[in-house]
C-alpha atoms as a PDB file:
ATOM      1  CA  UNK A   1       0.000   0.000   0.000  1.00  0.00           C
ATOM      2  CA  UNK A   2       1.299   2.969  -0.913  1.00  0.00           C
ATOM      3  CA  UNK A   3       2.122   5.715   1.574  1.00  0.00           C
ATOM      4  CA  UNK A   4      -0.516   8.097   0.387  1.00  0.00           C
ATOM      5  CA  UNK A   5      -3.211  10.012   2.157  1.00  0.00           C
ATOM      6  CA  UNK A   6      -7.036   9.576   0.443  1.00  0.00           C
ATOM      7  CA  UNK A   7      -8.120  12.294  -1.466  1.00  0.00           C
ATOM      8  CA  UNK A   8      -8.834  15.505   1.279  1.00  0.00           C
ATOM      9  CA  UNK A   9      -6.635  13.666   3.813  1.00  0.00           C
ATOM     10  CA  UNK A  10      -3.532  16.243   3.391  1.00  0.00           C
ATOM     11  CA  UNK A  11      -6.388  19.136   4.263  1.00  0.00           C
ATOM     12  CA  UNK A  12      -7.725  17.280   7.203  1.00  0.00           C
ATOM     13  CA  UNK A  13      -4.235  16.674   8.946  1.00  0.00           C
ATOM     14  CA  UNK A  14      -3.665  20.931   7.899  1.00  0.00           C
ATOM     15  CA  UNK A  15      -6.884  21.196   9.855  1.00  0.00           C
ATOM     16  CA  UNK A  16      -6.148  19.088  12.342  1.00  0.00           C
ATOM     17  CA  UNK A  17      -2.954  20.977  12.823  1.00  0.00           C
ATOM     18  CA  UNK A  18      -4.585  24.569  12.845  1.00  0.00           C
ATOM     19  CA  UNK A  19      -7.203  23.627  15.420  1.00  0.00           C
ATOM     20  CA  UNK A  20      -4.380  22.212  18.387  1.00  0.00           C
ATOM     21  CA  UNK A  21      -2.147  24.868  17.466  1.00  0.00           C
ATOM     22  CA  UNK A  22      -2.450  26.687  20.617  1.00  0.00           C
ATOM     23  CA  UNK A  23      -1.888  23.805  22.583  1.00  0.00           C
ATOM     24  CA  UNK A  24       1.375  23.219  20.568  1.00  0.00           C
ATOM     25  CA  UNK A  25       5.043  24.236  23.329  1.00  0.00           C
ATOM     26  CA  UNK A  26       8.459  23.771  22.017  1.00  0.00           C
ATOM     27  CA  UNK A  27      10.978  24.111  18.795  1.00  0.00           C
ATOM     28  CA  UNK A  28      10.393  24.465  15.267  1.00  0.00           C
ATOM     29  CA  UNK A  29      11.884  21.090  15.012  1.00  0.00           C
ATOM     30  CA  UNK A  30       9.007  19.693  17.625  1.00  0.00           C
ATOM     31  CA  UNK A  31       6.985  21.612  15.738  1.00  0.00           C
ATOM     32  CA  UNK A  32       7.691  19.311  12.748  1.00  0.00           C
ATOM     33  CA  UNK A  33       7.721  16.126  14.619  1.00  0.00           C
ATOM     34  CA  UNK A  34       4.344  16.968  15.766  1.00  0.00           C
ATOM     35  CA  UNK A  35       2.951  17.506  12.462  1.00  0.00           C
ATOM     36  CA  UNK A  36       4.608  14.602  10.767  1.00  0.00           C
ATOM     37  CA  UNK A  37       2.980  12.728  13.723  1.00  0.00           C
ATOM     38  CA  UNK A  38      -0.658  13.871  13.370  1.00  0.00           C
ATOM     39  CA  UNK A  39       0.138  13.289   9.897  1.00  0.00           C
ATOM     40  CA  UNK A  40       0.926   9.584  10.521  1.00  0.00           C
ATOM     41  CA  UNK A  41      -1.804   8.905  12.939  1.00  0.00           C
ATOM     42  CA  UNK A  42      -4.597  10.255   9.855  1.00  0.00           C
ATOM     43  CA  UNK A  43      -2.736   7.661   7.608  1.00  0.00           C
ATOM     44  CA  UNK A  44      -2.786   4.850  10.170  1.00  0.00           C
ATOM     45  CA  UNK A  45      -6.491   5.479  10.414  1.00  0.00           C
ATOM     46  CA  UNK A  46      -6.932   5.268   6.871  1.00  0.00           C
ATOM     47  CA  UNK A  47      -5.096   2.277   6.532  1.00  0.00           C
ATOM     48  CA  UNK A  48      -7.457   0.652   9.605  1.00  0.00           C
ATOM     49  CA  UNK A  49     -11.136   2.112   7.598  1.00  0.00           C
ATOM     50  CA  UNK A  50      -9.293   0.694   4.319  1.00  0.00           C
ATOM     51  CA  UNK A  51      -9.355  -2.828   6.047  1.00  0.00           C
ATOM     52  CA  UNK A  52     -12.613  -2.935   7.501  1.00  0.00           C
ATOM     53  CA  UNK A  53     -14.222  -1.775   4.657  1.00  0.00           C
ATOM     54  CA  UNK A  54     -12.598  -4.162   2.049  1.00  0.00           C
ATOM     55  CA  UNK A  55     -15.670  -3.777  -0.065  1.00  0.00           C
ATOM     56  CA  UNK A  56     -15.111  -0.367  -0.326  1.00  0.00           C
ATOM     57  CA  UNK A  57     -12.805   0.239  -3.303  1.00  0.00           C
ATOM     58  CA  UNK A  58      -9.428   1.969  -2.519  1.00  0.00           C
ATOM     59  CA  UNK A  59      -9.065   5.610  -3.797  1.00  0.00           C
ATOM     60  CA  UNK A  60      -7.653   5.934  -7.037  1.00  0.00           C
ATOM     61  CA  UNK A  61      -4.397   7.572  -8.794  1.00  0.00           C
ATOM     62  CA  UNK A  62      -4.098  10.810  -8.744  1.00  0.00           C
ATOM     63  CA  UNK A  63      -5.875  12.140 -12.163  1.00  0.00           C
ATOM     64  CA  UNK A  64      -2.633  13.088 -14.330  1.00  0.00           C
ATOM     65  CA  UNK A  65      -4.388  15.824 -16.689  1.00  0.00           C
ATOM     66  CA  UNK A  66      -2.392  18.672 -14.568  1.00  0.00           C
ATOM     67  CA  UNK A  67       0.907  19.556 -15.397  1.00  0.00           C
ATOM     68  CA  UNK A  68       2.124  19.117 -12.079  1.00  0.00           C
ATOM     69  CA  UNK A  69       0.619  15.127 -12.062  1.00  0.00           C
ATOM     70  CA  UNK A  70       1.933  14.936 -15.326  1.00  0.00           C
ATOM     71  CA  UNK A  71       5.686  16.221 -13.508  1.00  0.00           C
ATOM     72  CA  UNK A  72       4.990  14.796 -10.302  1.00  0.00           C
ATOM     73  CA  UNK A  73       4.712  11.401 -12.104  1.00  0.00           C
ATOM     74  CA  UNK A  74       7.476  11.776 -14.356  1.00  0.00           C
ATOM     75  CA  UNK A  75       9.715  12.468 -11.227  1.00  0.00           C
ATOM     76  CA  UNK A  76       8.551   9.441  -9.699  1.00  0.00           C
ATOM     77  CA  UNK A  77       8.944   7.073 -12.667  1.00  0.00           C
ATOM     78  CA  UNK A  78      12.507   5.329 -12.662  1.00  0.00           C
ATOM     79  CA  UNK A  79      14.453   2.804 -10.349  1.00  0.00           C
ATOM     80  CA  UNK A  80      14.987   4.747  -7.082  1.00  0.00           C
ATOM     81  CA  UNK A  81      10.839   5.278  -6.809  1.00  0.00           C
ATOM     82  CA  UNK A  82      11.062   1.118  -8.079  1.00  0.00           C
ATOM     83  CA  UNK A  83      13.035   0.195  -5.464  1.00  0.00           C
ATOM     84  CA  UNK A  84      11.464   1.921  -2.807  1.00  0.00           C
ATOM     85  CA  UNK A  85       7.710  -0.186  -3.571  1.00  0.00           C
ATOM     86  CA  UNK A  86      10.292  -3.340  -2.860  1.00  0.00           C
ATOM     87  CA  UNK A  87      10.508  -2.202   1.283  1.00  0.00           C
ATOM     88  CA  UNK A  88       8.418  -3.188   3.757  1.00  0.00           C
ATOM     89  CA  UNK A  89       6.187  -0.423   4.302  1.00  0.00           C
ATOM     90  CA  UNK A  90       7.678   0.214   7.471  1.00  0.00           C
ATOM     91  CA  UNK A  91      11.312   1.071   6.183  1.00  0.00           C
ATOM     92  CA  UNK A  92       9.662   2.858   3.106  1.00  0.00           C
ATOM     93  CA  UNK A  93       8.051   4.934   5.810  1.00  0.00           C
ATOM     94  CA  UNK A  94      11.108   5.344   7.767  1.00  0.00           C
ATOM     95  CA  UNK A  95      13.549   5.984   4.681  1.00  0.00           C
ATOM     96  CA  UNK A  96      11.086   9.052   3.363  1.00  0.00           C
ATOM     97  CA  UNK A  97      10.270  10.459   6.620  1.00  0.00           C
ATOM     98  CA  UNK A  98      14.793  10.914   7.340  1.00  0.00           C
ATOM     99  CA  UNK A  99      15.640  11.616   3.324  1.00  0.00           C
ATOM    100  CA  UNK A 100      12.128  13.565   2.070  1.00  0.00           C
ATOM    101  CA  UNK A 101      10.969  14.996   5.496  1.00  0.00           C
ATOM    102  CA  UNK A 102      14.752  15.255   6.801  1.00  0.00           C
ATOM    103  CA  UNK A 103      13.720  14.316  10.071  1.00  0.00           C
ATOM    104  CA  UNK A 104      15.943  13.136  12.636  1.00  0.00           C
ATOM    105  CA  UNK A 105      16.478   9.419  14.111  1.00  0.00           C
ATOM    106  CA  UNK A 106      14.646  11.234  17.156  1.00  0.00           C
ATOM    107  CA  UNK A 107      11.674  12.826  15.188  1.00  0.00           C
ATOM    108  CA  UNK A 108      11.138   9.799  13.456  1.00  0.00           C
ATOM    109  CA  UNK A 109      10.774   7.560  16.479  1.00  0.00           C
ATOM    110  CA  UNK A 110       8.621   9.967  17.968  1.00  0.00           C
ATOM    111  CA  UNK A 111       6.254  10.084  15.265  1.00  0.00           C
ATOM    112  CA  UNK A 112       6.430   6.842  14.802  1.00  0.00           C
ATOM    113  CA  UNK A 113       5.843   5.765  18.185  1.00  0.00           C
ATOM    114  CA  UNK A 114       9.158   3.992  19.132  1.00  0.00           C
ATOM    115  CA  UNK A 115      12.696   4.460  20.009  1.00  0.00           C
ATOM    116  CA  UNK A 116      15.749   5.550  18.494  1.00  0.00           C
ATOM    117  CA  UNK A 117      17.463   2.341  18.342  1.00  0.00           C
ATOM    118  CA  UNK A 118      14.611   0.414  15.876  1.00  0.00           C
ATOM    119  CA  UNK A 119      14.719   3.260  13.715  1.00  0.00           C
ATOM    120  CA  UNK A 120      18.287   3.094  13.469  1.00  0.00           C
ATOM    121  CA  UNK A 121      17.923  -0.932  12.372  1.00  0.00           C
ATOM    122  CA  UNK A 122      15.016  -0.306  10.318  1.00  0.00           C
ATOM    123  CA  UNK A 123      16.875   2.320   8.051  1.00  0.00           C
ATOM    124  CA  UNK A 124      19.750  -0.678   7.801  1.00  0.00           C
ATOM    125  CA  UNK A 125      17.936  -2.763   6.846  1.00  0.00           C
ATOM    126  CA  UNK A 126      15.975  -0.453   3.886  1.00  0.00           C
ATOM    127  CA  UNK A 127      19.415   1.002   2.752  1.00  0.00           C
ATOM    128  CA  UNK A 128      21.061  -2.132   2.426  1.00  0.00           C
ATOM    129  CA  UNK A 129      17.729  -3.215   0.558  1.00  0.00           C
ATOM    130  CA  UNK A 130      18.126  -0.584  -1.800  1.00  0.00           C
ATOM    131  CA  UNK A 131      21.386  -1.026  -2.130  1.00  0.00           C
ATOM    132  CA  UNK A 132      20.962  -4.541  -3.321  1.00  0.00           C
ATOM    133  CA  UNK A 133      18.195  -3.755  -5.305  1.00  0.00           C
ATOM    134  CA  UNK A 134      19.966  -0.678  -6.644  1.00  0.00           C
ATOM    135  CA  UNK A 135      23.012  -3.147  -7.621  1.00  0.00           C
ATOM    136  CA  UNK A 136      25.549  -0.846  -5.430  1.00  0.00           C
ATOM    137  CA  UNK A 137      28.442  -2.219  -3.361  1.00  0.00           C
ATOM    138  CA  UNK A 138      27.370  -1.982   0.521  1.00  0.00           C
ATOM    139  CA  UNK A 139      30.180  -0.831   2.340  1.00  0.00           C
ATOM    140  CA  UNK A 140      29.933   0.020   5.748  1.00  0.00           C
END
């Protein structure tokens, strides 16, 4: 399953955001954790509606009649994005939250909900994955 909110999802974690703002205290980079972590929690929800409603069918691609589908899914079309739909959705999670998102080990295991350390082996395991995938030497 991709890691993609359902149509309106993005404006619902933006509203989500906007209404607990006041209750928000600390950095800018809390600041990001936190929203990467309500974030999360909508697409965890969607993933757990998804799977009781099985009947229901899945939302669609995004309609590429823009120009900026048409770009977004030109970007996306070669063996990095191809690789990346070979992790578990876990480390695919983890890998685009530290490289897209440039959170820290920290801010990741906060908004994911665990520590440091299984972040840490998680992103081992995905970059050696890629790596292999990506036919690259692994050196350490």
């Amino acid at each position: 399953m991709p890691v993609s909110l359902a149509p309106g999802g993005l404006g619902e974690v933006f509203h989500d955001v906007a209404r607990n703002v006041h209750s928000f205290e600390g950095t800018e980079s809390n600041f990001r954790s936190w929203v990467f972590t309500i974030a999360h929690n909508r697409l965890v929800d969607q993933w757990r509606k998804a799977a009781r409603h099985r009947d229901d069918p899945l939302p669609g691609p995004i309609d590429a009649t823009s120009a900026e589908a048409e770009a977004l899914a030109a970007a996306t079309d070669g063996p990095a994005f191809a690789a990346l739909d070979s992790l578990t959705e876990g480390q695919r999670t983890v890998i685009l939250l530290r490289t897209v998102a440039d959170l820290s080990l920290d801010e990741v295991a906060e908004v994911l909900g665990t520590n440091r350390n299984a972040i840490k082996a998680v992103q081992h395991r995905a970059v050696l994955r890629l790596r292999k995938i990506l036919h690259e030497p692994v050196t350490n």
